[in-house]
N, C-alpha and C. Protein backbone atom coordinates (compact mmCIF):
# COMPACT_ATOMS: atom_id res chain seq x y z
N UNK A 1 1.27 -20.53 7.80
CA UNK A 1 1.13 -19.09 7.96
C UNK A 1 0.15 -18.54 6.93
N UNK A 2 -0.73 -17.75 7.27
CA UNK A 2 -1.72 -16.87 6.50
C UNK A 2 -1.47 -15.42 6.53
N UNK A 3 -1.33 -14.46 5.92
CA UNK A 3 -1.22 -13.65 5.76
C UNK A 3 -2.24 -12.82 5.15
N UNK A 4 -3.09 -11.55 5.79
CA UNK A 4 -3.91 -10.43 5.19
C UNK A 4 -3.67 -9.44 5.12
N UNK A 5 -3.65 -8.32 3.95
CA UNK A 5 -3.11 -7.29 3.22
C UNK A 5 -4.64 -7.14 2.65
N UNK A 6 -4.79 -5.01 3.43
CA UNK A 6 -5.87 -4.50 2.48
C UNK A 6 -5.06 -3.64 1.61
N UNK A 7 -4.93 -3.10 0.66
CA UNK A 7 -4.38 -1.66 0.08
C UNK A 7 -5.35 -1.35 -0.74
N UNK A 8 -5.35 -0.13 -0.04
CA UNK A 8 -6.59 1.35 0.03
C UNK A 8 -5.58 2.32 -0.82
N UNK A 9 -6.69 3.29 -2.18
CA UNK A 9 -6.44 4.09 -2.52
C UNK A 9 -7.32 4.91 -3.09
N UNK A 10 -7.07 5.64 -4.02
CA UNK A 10 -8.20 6.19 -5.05
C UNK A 10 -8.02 5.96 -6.60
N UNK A 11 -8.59 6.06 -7.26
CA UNK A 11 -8.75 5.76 -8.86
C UNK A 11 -7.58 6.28 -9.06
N UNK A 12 -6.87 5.69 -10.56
CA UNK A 12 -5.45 6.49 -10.72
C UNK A 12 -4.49 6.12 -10.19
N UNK A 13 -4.45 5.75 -8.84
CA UNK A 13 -2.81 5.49 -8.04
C UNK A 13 -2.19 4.52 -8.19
N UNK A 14 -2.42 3.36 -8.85
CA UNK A 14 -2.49 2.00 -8.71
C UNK A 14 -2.65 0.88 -8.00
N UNK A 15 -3.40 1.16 -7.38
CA UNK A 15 -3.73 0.26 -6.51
C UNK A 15 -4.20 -1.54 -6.67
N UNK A 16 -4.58 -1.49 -7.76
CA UNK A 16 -4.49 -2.98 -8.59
C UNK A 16 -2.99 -3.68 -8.76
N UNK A 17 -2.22 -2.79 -9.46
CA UNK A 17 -1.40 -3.05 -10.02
C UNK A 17 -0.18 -3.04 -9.10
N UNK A 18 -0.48 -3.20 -7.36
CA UNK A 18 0.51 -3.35 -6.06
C UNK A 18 0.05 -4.34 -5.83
N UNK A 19 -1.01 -4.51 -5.87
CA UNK A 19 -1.86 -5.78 -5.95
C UNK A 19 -1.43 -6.97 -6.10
N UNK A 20 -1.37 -6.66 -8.03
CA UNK A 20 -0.85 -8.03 -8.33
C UNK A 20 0.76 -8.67 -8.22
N UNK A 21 1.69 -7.03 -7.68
CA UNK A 21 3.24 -7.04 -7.56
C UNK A 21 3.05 -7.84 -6.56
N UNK A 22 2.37 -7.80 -5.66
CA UNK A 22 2.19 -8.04 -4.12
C UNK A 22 1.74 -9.56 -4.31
N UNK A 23 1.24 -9.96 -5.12
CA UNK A 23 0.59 -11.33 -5.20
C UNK A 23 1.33 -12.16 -5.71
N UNK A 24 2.02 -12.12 -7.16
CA UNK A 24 2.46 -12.56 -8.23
C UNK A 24 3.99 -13.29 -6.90
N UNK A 25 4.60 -12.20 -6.09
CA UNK A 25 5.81 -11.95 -4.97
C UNK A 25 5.11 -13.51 -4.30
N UNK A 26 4.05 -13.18 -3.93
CA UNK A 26 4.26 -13.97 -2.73
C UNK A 26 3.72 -15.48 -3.17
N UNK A 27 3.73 -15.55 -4.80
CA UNK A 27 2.94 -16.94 -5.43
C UNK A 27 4.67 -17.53 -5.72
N UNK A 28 5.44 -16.31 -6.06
CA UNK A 28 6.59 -16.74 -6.62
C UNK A 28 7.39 -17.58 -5.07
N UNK A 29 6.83 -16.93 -4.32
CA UNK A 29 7.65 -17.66 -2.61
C UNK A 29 7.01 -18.47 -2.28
N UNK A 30 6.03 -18.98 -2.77
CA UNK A 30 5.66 -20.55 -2.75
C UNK A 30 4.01 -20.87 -1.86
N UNK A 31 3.66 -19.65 -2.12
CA UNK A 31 2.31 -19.20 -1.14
C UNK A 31 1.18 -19.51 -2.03
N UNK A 32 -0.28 -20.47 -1.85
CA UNK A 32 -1.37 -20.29 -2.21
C UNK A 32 -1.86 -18.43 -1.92
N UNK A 33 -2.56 -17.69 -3.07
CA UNK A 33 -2.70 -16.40 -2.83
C UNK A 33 -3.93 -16.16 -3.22
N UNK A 34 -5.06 -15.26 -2.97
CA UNK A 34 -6.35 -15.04 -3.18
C UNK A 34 -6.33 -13.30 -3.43
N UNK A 35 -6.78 -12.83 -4.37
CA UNK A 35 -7.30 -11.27 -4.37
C UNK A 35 -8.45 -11.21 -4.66
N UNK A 36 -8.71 -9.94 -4.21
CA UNK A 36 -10.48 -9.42 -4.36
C UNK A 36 -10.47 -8.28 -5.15
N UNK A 37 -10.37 -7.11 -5.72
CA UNK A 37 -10.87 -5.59 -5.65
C UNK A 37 -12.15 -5.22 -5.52
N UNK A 38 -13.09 -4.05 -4.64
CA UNK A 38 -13.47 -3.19 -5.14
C UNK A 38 -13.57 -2.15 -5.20
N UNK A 39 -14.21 -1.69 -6.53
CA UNK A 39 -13.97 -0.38 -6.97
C UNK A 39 -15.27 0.44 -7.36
N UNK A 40 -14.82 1.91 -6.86
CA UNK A 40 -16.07 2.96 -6.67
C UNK A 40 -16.10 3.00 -7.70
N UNK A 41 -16.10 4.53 -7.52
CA UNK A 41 -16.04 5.36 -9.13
C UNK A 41 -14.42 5.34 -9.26
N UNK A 42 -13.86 4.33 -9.41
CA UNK A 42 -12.50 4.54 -9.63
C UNK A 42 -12.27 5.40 -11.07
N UNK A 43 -12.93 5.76 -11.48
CA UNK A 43 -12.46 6.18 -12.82
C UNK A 43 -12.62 7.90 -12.39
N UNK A 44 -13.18 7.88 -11.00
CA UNK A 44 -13.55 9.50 -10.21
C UNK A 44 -12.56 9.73 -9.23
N UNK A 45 -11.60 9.69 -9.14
CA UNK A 45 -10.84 9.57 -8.06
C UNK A 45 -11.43 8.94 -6.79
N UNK A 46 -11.92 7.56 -7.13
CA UNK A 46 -13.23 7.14 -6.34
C UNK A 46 -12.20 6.21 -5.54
N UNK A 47 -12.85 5.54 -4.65
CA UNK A 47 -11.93 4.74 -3.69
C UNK A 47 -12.20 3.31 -4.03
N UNK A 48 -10.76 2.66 -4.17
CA UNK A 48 -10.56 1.69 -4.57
C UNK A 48 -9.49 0.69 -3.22
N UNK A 49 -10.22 -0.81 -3.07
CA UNK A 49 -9.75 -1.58 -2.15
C UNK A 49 -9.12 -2.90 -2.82
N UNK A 50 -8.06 -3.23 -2.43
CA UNK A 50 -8.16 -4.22 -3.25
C UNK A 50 -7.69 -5.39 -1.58
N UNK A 51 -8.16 -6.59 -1.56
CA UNK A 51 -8.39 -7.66 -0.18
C UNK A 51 -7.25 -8.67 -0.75
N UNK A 52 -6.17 -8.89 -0.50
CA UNK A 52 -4.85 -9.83 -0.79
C UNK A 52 -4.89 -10.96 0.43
N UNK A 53 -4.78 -11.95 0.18
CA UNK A 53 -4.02 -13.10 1.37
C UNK A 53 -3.98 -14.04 0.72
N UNK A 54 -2.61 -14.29 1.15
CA UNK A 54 -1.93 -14.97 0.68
C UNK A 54 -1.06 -16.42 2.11
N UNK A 55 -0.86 -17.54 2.02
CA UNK A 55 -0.71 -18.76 2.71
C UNK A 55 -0.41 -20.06 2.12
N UNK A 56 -1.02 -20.80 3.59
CA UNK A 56 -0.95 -22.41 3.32
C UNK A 56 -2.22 -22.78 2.81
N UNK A 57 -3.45 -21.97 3.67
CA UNK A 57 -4.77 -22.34 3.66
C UNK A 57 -5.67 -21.05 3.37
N UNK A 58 -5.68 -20.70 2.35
CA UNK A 58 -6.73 -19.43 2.32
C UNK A 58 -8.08 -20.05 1.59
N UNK A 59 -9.56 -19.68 2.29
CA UNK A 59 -10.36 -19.85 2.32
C UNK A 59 -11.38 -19.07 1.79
N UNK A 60 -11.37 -17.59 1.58
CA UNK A 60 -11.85 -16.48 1.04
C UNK A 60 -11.56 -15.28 0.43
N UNK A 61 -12.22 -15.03 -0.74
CA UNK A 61 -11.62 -13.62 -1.05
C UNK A 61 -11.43 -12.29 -0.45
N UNK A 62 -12.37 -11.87 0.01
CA UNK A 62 -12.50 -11.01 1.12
C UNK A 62 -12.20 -11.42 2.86
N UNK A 63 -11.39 -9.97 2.73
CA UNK A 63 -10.94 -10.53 4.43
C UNK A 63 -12.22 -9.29 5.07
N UNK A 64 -12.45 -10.35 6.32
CA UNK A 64 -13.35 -10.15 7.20
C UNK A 64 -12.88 -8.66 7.82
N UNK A 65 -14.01 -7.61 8.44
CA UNK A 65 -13.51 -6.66 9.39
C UNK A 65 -12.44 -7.59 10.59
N UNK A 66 -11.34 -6.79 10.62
CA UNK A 66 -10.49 -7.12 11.94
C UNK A 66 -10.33 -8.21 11.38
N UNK A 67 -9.74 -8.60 10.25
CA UNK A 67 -9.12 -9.74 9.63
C UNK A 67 -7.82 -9.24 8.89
N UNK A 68 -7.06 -8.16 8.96
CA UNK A 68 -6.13 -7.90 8.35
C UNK A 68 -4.81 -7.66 9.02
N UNK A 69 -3.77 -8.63 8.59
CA UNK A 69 -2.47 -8.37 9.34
C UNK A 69 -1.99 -6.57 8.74
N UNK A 70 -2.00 -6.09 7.90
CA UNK A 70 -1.50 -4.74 7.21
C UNK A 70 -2.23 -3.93 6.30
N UNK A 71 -2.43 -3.01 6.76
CA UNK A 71 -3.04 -1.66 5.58
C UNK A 71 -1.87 -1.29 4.62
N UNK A 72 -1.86 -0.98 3.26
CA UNK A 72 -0.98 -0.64 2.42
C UNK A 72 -1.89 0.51 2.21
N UNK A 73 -1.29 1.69 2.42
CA UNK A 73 -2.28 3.01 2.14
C UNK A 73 -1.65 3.95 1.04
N UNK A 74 -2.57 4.10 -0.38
CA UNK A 74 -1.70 5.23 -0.86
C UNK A 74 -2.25 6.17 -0.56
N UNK A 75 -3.55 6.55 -0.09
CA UNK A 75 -3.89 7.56 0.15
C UNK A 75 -4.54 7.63 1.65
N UNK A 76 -4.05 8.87 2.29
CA UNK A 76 -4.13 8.95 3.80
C UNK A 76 -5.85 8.89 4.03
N UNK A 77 -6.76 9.59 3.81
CA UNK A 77 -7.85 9.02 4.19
C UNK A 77 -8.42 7.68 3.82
N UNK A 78 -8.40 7.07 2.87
CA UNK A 78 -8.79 5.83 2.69
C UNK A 78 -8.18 5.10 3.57
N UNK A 79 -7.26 5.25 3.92
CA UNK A 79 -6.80 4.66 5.25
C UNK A 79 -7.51 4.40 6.16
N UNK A 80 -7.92 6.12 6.98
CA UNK A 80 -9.05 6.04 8.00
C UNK A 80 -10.45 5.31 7.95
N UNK A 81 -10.62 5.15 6.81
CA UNK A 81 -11.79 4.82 5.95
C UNK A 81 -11.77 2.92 5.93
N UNK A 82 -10.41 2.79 5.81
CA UNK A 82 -10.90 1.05 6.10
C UNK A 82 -9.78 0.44 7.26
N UNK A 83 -9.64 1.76 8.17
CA UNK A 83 -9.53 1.03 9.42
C UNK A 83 -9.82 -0.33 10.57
N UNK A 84 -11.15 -0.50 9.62
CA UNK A 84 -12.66 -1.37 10.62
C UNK A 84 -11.92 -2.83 10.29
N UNK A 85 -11.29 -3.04 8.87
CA UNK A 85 -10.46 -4.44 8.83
C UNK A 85 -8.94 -4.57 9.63
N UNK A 86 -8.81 -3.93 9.96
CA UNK A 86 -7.27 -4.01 10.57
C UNK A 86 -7.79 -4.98 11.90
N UNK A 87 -6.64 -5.78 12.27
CA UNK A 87 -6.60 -6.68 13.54
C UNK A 87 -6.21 -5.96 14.31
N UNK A 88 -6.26 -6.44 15.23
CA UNK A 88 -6.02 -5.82 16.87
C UNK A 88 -4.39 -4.88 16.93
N UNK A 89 -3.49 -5.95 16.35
CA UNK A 89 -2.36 -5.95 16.59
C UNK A 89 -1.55 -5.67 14.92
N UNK A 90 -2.57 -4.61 14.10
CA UNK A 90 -2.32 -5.16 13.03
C UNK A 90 -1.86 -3.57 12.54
N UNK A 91 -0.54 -3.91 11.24
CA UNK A 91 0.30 -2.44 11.28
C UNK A 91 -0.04 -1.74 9.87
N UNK A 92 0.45 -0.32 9.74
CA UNK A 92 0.01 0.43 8.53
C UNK A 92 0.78 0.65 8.12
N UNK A 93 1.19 1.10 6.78
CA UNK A 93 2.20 2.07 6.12
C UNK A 93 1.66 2.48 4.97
N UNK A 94 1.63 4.06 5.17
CA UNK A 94 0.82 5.04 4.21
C UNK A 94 1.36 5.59 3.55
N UNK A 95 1.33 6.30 2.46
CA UNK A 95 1.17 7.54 1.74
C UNK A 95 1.02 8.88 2.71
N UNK A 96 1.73 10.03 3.37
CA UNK A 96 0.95 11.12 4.12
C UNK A 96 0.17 12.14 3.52
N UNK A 97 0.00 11.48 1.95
CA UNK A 97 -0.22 12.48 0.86
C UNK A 97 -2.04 12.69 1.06
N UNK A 98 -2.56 13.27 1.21
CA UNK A 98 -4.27 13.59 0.50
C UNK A 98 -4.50 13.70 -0.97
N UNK A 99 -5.94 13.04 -1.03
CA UNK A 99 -5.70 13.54 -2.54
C UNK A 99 -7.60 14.29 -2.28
N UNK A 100 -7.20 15.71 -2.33
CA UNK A 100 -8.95 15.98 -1.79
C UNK A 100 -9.99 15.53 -2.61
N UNK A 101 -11.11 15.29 -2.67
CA UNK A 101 -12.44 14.51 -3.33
C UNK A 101 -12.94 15.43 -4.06
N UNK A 102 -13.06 15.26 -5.15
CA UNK A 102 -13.49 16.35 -6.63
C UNK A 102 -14.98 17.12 -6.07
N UNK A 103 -15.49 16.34 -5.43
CA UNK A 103 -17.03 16.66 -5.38
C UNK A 103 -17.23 17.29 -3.63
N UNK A 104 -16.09 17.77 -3.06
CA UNK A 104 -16.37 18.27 -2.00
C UNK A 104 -16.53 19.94 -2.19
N UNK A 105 -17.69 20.50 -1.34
CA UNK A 105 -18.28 22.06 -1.06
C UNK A 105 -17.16 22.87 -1.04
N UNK A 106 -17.61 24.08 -0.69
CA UNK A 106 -16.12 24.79 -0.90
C UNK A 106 -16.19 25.27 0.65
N UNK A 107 -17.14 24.82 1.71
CA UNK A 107 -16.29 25.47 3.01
C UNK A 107 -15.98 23.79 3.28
N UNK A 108 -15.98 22.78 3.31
CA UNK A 108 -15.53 21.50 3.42
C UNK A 108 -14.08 21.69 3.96
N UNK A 109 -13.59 21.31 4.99
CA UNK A 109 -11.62 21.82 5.19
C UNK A 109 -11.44 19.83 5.35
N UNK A 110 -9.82 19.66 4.91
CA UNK A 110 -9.40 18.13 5.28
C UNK A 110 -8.15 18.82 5.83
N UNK A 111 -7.88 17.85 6.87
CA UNK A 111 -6.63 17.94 7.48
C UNK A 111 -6.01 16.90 7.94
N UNK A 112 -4.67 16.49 6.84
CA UNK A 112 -4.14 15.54 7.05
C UNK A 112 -3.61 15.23 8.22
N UNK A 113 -3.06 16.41 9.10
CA UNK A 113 -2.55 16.14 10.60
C UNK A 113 -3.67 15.27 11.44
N UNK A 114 -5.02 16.20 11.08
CA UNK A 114 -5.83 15.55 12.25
C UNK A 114 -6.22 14.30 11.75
N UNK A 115 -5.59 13.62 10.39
CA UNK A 115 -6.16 12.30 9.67
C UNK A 115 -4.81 11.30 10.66
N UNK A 116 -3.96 11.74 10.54
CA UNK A 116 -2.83 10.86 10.97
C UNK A 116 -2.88 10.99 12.41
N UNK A 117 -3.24 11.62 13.18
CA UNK A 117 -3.45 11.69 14.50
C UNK A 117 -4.23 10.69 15.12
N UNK A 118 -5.58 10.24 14.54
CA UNK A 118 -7.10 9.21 14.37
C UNK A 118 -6.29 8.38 14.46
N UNK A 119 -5.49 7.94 12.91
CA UNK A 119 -4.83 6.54 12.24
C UNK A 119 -3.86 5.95 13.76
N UNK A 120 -2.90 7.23 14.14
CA UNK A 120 -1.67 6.97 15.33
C UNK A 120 -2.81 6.55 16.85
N UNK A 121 -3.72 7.06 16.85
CA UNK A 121 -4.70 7.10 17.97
C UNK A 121 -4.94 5.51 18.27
N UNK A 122 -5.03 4.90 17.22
CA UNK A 122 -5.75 3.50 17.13
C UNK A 122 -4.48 2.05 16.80
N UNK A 123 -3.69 3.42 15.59
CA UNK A 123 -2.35 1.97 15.17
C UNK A 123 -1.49 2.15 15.96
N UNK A 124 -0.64 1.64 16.92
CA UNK A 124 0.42 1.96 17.29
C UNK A 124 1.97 1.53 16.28
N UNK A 125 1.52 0.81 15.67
CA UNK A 125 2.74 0.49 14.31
C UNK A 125 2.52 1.01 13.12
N UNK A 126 2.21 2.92 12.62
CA UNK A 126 2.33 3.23 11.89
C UNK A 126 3.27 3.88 11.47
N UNK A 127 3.57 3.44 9.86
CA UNK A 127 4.53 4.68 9.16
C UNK A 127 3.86 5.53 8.23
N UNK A 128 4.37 6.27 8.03
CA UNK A 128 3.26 7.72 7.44
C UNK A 128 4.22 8.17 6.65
N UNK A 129 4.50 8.04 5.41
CA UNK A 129 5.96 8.71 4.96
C UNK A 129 5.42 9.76 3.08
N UNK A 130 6.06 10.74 3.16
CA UNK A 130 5.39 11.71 1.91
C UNK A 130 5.87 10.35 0.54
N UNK A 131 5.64 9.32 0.55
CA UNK A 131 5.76 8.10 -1.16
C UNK A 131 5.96 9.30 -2.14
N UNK A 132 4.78 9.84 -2.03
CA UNK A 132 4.28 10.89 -3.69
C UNK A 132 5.88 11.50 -3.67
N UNK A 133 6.59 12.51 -2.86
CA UNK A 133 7.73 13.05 -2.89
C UNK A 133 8.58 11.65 -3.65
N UNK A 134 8.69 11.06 -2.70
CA UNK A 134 9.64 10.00 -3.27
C UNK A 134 9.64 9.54 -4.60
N UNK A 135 8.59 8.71 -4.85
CA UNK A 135 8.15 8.66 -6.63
C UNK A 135 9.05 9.77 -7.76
N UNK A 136 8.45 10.97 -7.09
CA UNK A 136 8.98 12.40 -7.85
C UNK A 136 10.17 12.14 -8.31
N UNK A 137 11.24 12.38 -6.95
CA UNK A 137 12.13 11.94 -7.13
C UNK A 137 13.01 10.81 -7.53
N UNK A 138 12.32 9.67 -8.21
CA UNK A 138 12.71 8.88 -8.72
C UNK A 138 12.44 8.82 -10.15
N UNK A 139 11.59 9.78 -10.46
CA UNK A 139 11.61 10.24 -12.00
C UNK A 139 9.99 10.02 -12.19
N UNK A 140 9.00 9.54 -11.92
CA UNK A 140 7.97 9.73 -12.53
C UNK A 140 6.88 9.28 -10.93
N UNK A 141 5.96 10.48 -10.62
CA UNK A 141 4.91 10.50 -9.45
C UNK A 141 4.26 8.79 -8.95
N UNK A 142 3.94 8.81 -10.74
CA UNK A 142 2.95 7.23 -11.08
C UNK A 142 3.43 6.50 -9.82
N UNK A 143 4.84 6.35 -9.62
CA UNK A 143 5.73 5.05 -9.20
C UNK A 143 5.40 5.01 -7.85
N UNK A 144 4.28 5.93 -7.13
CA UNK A 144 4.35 6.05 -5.88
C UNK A 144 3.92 4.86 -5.26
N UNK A 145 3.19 3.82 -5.88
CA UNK A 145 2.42 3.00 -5.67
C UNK A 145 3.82 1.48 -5.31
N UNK A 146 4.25 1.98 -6.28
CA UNK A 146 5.57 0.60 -6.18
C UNK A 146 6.77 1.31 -4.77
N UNK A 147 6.74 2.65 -4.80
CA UNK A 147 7.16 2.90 -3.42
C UNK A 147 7.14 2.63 -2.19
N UNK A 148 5.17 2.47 -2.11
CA UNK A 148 4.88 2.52 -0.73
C UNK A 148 4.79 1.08 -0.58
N UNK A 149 4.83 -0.15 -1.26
CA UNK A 149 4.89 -0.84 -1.51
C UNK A 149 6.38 -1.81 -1.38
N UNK A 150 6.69 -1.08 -2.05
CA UNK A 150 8.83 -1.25 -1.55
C UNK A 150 9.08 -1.36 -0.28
N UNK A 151 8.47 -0.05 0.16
CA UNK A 151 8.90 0.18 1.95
C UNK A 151 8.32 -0.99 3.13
N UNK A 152 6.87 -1.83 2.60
CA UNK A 152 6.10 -2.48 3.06
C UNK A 152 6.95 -3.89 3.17
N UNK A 153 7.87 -4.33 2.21
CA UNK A 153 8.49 -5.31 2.08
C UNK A 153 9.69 -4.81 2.82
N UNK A 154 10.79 -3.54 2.59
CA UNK A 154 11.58 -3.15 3.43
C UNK A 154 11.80 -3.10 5.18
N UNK A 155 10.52 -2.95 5.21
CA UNK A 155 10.34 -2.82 6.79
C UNK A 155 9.87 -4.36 7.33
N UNK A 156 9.36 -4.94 6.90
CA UNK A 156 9.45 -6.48 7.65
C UNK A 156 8.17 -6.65 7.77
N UNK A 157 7.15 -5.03 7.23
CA UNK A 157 5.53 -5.51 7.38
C UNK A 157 4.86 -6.48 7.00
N UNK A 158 6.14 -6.78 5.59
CA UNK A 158 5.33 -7.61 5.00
C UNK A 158 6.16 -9.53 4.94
N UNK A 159 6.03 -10.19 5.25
CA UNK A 159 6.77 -11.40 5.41
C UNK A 159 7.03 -12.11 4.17
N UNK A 160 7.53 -11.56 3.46
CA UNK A 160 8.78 -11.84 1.96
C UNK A 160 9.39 -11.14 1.86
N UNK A 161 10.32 -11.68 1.19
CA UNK A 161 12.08 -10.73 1.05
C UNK A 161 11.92 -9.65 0.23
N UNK A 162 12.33 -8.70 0.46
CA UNK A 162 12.66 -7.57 -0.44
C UNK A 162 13.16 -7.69 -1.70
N UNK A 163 14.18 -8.91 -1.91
CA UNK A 163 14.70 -8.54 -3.02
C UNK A 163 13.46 -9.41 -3.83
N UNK A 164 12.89 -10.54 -3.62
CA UNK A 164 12.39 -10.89 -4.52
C UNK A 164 11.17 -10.13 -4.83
N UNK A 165 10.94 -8.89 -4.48
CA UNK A 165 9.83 -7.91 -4.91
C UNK A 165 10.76 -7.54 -5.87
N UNK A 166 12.13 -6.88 -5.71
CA UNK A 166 12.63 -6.31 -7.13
C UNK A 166 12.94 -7.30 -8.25
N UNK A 167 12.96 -8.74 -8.28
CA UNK A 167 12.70 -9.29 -8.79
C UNK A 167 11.37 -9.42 -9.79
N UNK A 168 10.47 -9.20 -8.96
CA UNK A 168 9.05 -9.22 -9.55
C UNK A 168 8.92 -7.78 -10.55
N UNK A 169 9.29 -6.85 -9.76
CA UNK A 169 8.97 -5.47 -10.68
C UNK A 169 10.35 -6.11 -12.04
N UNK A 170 11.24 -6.82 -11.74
CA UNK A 170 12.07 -6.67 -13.21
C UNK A 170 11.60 -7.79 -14.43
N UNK A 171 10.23 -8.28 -13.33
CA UNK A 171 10.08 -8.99 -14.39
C UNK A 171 8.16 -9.08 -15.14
N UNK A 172 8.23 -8.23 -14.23
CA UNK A 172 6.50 -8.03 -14.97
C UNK A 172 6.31 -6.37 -15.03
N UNK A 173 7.01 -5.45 -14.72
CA UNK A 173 6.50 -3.98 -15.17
C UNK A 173 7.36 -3.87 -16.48
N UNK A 174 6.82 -3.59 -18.03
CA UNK A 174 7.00 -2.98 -19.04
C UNK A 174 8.39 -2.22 -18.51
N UNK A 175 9.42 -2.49 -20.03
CA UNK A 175 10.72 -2.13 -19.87
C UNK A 175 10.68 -1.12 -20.15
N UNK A 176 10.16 -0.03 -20.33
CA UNK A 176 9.99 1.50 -20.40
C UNK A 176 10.03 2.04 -19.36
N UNK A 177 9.36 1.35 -18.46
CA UNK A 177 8.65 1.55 -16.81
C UNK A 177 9.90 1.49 -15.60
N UNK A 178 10.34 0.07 -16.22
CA UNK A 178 11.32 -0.39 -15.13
C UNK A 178 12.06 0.34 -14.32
N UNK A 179 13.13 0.75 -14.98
CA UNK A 179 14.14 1.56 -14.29
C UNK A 179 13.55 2.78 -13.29
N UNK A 180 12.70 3.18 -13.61
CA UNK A 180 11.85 4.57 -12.85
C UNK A 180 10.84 3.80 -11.91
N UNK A 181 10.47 2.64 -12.15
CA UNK A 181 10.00 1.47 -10.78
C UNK A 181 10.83 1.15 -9.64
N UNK A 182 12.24 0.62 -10.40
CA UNK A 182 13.13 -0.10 -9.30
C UNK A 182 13.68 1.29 -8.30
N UNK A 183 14.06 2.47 -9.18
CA UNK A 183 14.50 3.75 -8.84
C UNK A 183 13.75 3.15 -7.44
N UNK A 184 12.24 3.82 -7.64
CA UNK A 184 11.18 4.58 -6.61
C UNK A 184 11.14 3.54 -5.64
N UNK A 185 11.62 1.84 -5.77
CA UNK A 185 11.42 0.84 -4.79
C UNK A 185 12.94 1.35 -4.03
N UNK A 186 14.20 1.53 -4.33
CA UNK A 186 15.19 1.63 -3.81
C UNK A 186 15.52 3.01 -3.36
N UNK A 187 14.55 3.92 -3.69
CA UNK A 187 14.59 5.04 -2.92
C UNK A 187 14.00 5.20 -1.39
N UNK A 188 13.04 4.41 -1.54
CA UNK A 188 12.06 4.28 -0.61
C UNK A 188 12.80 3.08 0.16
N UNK A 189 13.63 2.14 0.01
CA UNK A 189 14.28 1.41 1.26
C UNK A 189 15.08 2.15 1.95
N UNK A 190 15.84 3.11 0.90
CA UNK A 190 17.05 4.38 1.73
C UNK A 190 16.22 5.14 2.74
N UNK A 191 14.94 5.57 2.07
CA UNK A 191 14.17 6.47 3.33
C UNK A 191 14.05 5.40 4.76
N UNK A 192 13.41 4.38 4.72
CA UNK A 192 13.12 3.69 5.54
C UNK A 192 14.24 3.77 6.31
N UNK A 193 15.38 3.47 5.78
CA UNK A 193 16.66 2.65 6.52
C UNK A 193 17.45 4.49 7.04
N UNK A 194 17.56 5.17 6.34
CA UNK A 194 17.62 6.76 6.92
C UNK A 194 16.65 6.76 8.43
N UNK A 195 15.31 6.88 8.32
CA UNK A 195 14.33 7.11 9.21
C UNK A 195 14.25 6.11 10.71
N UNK A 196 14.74 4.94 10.11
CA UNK A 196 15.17 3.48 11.36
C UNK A 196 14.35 2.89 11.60
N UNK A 197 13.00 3.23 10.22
CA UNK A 197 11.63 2.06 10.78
C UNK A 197 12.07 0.37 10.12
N UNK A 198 12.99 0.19 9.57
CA UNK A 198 13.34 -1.29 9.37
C UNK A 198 13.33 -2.42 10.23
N UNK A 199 12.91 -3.22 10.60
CA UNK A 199 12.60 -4.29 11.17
C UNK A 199 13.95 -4.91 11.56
């Protein structure tokens, strides 16, 4: 089995650092694993990709357009934005949050409805869920990243066990961090399992 994972975000969200939760998970389950990032002006709220796959046989860092079993989205347009790698048959789970672009005009309008409308137009296996809320409520925004991320393993998008992701966050996020990590991962399985997108 081979497995491809893009997760799309912007500077700031962590998008590296799901990355390597996401990698470190699936090296610990016994998987050869490959990552790529790149990064804009990530230090601009610039858009940042990071290319994961993980297997028996992985061959490249970068996955090909229409080479990706799952989008991990923290942010809803970057989503739309690297649509072009998703497979045919291949599923999303986002962030519904925007984060608008520092350097846009002032009659410029974004509209997340008509962003998730595009995304639903094309994915038929998307979840779209407010993470950023969730995070909040688990004590610190940051965590949104280990949220949407939680839910990705919760829902069956991703083919490793859930618990050994909370495993991973208890054993590589800083013990300051932790508890307000695991919070935002186990908040975000209750939403899932509330909502009935669980696998």
């Amino acid at each position: 089995m081979n497995f491809s994972v893009i997760i799309c975000g912007v500077g700031g969200q962590g998008v590296v650092l799901a990355s390597r939760l996401l990698a470190i998970t699936a090296m610990n389950s016994g998987f050869h694993v490959n990552t790529a990032e790149t990064l804009g002006m990530s230090q601009r709220e610039g858009s940042v990709v990071s290319h994961l796959q993980f297997g028996e046989t992985i061959k490249s860092s970068l996955i090909p357009e229409g080479g990706a079993d799952l989008i991990i989205g923290l942010e809803l347009s970057e989503v739309a934005r690297n649509l072009h790698f998703l497979k045919k048959n291949g599923k999303i789970i986002t962030n519904c949050k925007m984060i608008l672009p520092s350097a846009r005009s002032s009659n410029e309008t974004y509209d997340s409805e008509q962003i998730i409308n595009f995304i639903n137009k094309y994915v038929k296996s998307t979840i779209c869920i407010d993470f950023s809320k969730i995070a909040k409520l688990a004590g610190n925004p940051k965590s949104m990243n280990v949220s949407v991320l939680s839910a990705a393993f919760y829902t069956g998008f991703l083919p490793l066990d859930y618990n050994d992701f909370l495993k991973t966050i208890e054993s590589e996020i800083p013990e300051k961090y932790r508890d307000i990590n695991l919070n935002a991962a186990k908040l975000s399985a209750e939403t899932i399992m509330l909502e009935g997108n669980n696998e």
